[in-house]
C-alpha atoms as a PDB file:
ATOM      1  CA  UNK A   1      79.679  97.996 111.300  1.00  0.00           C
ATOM      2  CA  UNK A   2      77.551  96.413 108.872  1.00  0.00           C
ATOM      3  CA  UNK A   3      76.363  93.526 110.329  1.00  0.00           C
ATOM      4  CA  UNK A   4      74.160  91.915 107.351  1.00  0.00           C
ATOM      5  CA  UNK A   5      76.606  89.734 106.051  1.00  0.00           C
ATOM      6  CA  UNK A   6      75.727  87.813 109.381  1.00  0.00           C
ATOM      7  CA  UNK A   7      72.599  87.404 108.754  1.00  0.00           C
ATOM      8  CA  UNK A   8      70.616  84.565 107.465  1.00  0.00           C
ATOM      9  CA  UNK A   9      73.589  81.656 107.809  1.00  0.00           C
ATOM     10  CA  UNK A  10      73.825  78.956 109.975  1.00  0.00           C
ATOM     11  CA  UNK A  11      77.237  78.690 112.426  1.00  0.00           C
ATOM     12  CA  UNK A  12      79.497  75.755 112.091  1.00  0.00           C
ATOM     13  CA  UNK A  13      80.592  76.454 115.548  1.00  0.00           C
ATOM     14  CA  UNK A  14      78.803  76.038 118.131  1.00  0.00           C
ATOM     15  CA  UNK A  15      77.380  78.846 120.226  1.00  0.00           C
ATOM     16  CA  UNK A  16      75.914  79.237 123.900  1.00  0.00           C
ATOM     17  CA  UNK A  17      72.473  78.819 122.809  1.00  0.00           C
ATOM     18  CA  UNK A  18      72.807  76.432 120.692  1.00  0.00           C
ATOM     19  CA  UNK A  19      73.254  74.497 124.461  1.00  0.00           C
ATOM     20  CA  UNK A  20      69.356  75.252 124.835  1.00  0.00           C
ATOM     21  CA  UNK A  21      70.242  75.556 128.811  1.00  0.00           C
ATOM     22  CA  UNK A  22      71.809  72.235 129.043  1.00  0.00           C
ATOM     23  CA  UNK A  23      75.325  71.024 130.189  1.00  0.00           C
ATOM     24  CA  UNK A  24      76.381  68.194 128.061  1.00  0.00           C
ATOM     25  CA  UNK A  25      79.234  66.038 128.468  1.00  0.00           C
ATOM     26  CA  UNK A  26      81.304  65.491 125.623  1.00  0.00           C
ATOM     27  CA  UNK A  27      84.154  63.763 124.033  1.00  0.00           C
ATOM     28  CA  UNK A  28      87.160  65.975 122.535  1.00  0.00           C
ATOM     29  CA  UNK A  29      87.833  64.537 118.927  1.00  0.00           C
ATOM     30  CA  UNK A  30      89.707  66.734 117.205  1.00  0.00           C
ATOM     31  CA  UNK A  31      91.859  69.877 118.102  1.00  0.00           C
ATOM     32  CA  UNK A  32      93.005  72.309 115.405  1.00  0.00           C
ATOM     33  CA  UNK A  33      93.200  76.508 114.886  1.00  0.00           C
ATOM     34  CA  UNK A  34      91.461  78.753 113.463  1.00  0.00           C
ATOM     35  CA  UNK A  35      92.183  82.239 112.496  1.00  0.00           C
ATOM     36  CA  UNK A  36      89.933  84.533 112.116  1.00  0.00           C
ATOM     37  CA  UNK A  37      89.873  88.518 111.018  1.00  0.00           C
ATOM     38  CA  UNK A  38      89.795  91.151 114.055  1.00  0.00           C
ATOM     39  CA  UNK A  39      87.347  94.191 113.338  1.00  0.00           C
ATOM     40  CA  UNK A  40      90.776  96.193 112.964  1.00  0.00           C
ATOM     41  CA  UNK A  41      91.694  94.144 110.285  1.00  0.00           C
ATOM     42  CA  UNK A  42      94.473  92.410 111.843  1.00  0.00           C
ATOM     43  CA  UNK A  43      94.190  88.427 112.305  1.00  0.00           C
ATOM     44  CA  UNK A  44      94.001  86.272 115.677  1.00  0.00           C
ATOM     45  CA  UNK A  45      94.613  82.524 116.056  1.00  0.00           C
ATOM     46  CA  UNK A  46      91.617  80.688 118.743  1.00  0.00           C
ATOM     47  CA  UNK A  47      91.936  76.654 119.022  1.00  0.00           C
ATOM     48  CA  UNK A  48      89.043  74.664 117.625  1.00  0.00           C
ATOM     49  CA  UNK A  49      87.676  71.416 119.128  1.00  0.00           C
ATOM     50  CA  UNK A  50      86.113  68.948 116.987  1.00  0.00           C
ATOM     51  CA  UNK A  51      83.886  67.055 119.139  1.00  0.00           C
ATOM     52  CA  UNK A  52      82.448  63.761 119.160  1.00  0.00           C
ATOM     53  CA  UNK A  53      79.058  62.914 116.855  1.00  0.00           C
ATOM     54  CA  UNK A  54      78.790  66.531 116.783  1.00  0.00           C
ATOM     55  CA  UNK A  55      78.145  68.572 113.692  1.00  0.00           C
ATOM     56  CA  UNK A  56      79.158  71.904 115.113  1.00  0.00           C
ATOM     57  CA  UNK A  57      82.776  72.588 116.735  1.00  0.00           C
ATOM     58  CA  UNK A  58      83.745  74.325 119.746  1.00  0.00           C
ATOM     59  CA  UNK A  59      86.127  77.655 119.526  1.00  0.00           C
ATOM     60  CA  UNK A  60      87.452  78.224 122.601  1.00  0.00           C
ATOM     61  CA  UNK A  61      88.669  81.160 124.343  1.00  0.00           C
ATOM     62  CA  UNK A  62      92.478  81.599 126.079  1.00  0.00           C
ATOM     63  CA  UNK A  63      91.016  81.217 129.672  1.00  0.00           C
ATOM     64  CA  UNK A  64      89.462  77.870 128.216  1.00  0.00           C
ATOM     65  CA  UNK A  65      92.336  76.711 126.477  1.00  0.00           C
ATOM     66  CA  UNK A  66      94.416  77.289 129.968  1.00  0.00           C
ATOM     67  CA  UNK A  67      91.748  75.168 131.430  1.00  0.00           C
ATOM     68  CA  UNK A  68      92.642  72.079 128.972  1.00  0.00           C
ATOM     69  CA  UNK A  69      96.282  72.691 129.173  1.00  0.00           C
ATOM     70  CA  UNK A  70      96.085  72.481 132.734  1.00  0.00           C
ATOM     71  CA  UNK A  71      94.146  69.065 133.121  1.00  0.00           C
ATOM     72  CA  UNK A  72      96.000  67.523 130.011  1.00  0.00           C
ATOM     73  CA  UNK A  73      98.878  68.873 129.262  1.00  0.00           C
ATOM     74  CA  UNK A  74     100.141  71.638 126.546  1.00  0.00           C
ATOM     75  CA  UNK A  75     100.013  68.687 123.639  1.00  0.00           C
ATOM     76  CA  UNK A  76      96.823  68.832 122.076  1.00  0.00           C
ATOM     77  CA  UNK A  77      97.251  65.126 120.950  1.00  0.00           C
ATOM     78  CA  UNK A  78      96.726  64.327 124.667  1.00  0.00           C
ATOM     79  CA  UNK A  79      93.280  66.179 124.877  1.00  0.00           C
ATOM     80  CA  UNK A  80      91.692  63.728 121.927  1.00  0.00           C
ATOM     81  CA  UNK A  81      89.272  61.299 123.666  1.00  0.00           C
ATOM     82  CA  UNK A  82      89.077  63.735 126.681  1.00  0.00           C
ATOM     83  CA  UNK A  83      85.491  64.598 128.559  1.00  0.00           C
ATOM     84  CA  UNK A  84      84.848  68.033 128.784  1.00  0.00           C
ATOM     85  CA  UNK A  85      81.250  69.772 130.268  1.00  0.00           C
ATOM     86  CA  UNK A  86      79.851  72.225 128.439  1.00  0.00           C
ATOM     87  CA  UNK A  87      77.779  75.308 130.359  1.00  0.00           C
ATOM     88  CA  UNK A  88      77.048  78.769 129.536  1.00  0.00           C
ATOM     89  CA  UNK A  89      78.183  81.992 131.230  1.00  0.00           C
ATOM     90  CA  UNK A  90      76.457  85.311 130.890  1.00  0.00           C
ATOM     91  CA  UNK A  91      79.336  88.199 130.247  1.00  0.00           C
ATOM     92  CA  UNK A  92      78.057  91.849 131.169  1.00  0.00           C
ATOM     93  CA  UNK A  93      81.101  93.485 129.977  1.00  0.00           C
ATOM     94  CA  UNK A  94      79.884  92.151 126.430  1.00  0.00           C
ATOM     95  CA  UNK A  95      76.117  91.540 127.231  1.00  0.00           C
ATOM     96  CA  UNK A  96      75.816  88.131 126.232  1.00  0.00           C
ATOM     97  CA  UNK A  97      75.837  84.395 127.015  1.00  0.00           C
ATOM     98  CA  UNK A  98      79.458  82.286 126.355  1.00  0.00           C
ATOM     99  CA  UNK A  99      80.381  78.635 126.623  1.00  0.00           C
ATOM    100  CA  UNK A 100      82.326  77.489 129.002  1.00  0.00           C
ATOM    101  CA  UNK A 101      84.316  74.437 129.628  1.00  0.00           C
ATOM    102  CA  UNK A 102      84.815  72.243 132.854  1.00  0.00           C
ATOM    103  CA  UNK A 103      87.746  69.579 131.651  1.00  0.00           C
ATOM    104  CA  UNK A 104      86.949  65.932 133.384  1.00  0.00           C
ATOM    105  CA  UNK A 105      89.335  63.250 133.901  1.00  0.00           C
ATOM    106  CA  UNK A 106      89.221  59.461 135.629  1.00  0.00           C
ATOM    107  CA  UNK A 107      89.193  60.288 138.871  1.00  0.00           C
ATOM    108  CA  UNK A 108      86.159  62.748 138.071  1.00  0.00           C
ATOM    109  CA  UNK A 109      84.047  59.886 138.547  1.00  0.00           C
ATOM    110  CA  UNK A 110      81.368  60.986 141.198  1.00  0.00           C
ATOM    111  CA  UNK A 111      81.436  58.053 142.257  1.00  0.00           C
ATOM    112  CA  UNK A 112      85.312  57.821 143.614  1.00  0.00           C
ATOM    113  CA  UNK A 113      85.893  58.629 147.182  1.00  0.00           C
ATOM    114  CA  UNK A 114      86.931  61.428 148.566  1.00  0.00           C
ATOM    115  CA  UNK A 115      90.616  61.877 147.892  1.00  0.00           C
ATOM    116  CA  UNK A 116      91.321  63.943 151.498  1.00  0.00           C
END
């Protein structure tokens, strides 16, 4: 495949080394979907997260987007103002690095007790 067209731009979304080997913490904005072309030519629909005083967004896998449904529900209107944590994964089936997600809520606070 001809990758050139790839070359030389700048990503609006954000991508696992764009993290620099930190793990942020940060605010869900937005939430929207994207489609984008499949090298077969067909078409396939990833969600998008708009995120806080951040220029670049966050696409998001189906095993990450079952990780936000889980915490906050299937309505994407109740993941807006939501703390995720951002890390990165290395994949060795693909040979690269990935975000992924750890969804936060209140009683994430460290500093809660032990709830057992």
């Amino acid at each position: 495949m001809d990758m050139s067209k790839y070359a030389g731009s700048e990503s609006k979304y954000l991508k696992a080394d764009d993290l620099k080997g930190t793990t942020p913490t940060v605010v869900i904005e937005d939430v929207a979907t994207i489609e984008f072309e499949k090298d077969d030519g067909g078409k396939q629909v990833k969600v998008r997260l708009k995120l806080r005083g951040k220029e670049k967004e966050l696409v998001i896998s189906p095993t990450q987007t079952a990780k936000l449904i889980d915490r906050y529900g299937a309505d994407s209107d109740e993941w807006k103002g939501q703390s995720i944590i951002l890390d990165t994964e290395f994949y060795p089936k693909f040979n690269t690095k990935g975000i992924v997600l750890t969804a936060l809520s209140n009683s994430d606070d460290p500093s809660d007790p032990i709830p057992f």
